[in-house]
C-alpha atoms as a PDB file:
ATOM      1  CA  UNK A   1     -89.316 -12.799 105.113  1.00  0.00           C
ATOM      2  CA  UNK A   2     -87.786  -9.664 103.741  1.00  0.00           C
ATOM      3  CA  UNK A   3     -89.761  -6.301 104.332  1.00  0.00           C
ATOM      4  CA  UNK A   4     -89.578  -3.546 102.541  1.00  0.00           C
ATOM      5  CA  UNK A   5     -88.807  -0.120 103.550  1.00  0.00           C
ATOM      6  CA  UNK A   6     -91.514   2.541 103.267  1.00  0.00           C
ATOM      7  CA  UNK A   7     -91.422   5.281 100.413  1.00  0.00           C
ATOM      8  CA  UNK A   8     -89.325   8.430 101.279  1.00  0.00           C
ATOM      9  CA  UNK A   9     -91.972  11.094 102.894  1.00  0.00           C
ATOM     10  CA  UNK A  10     -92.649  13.875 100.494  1.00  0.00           C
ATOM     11  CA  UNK A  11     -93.431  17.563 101.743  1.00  0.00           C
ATOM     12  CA  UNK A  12     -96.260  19.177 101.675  1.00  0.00           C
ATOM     13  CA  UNK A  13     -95.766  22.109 104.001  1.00  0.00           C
ATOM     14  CA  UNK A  14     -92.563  23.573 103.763  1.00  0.00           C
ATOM     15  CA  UNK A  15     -92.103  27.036 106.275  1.00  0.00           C
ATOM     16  CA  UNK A  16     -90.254  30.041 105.599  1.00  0.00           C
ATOM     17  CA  UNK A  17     -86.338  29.237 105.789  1.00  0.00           C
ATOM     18  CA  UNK A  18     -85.879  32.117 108.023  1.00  0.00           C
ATOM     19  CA  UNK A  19     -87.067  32.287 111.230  1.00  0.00           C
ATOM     20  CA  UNK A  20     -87.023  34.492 114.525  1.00  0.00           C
ATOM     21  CA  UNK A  21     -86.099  33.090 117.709  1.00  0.00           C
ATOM     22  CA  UNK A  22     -89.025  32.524 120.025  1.00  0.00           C
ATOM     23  CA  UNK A  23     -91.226  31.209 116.838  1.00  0.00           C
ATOM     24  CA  UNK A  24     -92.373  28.227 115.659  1.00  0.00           C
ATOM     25  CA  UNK A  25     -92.882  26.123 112.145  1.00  0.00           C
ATOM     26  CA  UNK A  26     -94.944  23.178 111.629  1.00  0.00           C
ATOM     27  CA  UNK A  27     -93.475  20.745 108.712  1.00  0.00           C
ATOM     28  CA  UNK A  28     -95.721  18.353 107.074  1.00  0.00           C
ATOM     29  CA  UNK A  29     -95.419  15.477 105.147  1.00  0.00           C
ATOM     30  CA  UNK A  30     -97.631  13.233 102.713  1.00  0.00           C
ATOM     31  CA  UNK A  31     -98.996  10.708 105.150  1.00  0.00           C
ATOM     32  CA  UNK A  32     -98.319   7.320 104.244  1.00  0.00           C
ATOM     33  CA  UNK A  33    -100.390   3.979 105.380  1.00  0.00           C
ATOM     34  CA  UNK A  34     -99.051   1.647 108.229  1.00  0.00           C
ATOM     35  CA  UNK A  35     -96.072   4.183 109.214  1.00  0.00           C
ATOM     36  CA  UNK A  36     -94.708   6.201 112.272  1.00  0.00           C
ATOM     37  CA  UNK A  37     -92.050   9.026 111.185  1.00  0.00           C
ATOM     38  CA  UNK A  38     -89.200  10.210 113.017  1.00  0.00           C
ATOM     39  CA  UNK A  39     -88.030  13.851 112.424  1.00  0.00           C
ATOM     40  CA  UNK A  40     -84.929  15.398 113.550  1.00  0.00           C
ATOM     41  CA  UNK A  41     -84.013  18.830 113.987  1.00  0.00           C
ATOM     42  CA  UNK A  42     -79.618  19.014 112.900  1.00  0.00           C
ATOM     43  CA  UNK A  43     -79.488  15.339 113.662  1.00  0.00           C
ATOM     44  CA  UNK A  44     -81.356  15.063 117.164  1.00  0.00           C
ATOM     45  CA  UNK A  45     -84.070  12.803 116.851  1.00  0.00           C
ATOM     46  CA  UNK A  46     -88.153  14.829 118.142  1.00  0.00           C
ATOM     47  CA  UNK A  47     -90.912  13.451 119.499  1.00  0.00           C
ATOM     48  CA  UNK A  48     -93.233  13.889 116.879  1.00  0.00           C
ATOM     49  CA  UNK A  49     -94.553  10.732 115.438  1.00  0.00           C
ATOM     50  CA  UNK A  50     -97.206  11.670 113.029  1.00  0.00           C
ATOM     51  CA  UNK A  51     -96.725  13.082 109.478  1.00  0.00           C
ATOM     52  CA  UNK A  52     -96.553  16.832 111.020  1.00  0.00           C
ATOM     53  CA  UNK A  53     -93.849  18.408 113.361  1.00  0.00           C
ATOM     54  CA  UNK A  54     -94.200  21.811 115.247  1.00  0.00           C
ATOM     55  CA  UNK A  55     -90.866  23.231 116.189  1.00  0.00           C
ATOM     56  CA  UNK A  56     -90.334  26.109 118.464  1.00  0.00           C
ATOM     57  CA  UNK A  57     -87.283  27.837 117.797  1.00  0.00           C
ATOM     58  CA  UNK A  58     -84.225  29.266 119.802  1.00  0.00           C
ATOM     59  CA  UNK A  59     -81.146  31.108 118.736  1.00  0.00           C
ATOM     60  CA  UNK A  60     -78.674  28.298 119.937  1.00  0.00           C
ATOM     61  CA  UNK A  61     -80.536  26.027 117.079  1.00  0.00           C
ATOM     62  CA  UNK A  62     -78.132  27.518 114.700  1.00  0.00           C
ATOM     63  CA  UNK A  63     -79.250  27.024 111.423  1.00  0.00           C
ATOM     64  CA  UNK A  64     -80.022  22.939 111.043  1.00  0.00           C
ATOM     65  CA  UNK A  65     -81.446  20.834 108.680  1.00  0.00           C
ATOM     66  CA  UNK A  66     -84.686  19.419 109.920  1.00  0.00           C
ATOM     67  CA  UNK A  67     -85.322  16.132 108.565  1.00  0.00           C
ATOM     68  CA  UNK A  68     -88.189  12.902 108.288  1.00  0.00           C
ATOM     69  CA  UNK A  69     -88.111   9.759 107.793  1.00  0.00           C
ATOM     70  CA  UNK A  70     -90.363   6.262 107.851  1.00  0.00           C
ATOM     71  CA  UNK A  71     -90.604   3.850 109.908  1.00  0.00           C
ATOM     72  CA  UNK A  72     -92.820   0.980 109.290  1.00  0.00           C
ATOM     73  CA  UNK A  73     -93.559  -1.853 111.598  1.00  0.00           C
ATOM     74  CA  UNK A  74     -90.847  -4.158 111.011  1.00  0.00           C
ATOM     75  CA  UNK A  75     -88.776  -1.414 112.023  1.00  0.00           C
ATOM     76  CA  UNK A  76     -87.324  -0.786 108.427  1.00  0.00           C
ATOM     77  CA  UNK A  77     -86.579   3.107 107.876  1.00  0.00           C
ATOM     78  CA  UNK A  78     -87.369   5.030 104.387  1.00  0.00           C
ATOM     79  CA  UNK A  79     -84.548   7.087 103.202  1.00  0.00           C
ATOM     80  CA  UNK A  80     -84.629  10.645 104.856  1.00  0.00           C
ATOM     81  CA  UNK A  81     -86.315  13.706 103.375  1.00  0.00           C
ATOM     82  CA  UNK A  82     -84.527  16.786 104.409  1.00  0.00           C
ATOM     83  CA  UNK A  83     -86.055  20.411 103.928  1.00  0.00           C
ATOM     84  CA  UNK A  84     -83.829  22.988 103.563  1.00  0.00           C
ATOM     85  CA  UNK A  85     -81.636  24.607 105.988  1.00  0.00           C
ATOM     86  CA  UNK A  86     -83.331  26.723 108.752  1.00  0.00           C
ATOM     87  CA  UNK A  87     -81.412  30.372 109.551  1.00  0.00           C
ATOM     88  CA  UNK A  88     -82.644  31.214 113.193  1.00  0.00           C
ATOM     89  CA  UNK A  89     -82.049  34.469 114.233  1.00  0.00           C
ATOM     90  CA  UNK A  90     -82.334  36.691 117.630  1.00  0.00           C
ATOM     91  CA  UNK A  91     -85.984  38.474 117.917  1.00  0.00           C
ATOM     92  CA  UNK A  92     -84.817  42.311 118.127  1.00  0.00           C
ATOM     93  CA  UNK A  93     -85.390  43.251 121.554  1.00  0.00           C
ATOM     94  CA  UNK A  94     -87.800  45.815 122.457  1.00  0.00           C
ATOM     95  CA  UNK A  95     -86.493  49.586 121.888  1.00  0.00           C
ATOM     96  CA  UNK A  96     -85.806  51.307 124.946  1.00  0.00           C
ATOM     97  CA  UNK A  97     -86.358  55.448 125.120  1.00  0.00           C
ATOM     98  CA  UNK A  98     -83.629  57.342 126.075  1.00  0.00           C
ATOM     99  CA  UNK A  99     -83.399  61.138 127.132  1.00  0.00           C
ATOM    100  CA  UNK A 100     -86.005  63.215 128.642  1.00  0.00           C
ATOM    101  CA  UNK A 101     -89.580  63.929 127.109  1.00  0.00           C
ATOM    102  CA  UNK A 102     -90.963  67.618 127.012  1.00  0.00           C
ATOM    103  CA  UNK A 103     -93.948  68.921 125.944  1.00  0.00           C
ATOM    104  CA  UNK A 104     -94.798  68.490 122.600  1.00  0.00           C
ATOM    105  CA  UNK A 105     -96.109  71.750 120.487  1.00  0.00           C
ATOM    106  CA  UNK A 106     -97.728  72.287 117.092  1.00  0.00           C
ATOM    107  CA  UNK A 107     -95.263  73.145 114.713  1.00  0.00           C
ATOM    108  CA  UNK A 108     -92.272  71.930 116.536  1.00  0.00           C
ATOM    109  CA  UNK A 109     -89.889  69.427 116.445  1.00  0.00           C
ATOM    110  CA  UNK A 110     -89.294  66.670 118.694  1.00  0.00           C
ATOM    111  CA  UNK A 111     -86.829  64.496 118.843  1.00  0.00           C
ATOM    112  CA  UNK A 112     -86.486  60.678 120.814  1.00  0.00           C
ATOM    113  CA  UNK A 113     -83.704  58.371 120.755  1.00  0.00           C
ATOM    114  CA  UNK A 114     -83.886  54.648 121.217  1.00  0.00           C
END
């Protein structure tokens, strides 16, 4: 018996391309009967199984392609669906004061530095 492979998963939730480290994105797909999907964030196979995938993200991602496919129960595999590249950059750190504070008057100016 020859089985065929599932349809290629089609997105329905795509997430901002550009992303802060420390956040997360959920990707969603169409769900399709009798499957299991396998996503992979720049090649590494997650855990997720179901038609949605929540991915926190860190700096040293880079900037991959996250990607789903099908997998039906004989084990054959639709072709992948790949959203667009991901840019990941580092959450600006919180601004520190510098200097001393005075008094502050009506009418005058004060300056801080961070």
């Amino acid at each position: 018996q020859v089985n065929a492979n599932p349809a290629t998963p089609t997105a329905t939730a795509i997430p901002a391309q550009a992303v802060c480290s420390g956040t997360s994105s959920t990707f969603e797909v169409s769900p399709l009967s009798n499957v299991t999907y396998q996503w992979f964030v720049g090649g590494i196979l997650q855990s997720s199984i179901t038609n949605s995938m929540t991915k926190t993200w860190n700096v040293n991602d880079g900037n991959p392609i996250v990607s789903v496919r099908a997998l039906n129960a004989a084990n054959c595999v639709s072709p992948k669906f790949d959203f667009n590249a991901m840019n990941v950059t580092n959450t600006p750190s919180v601004p520190t004061i510098i200097g001393e504070l005075s008094d502050v008057c009506r009418n005058k100016e004060n300056v801080l530095f961070a």
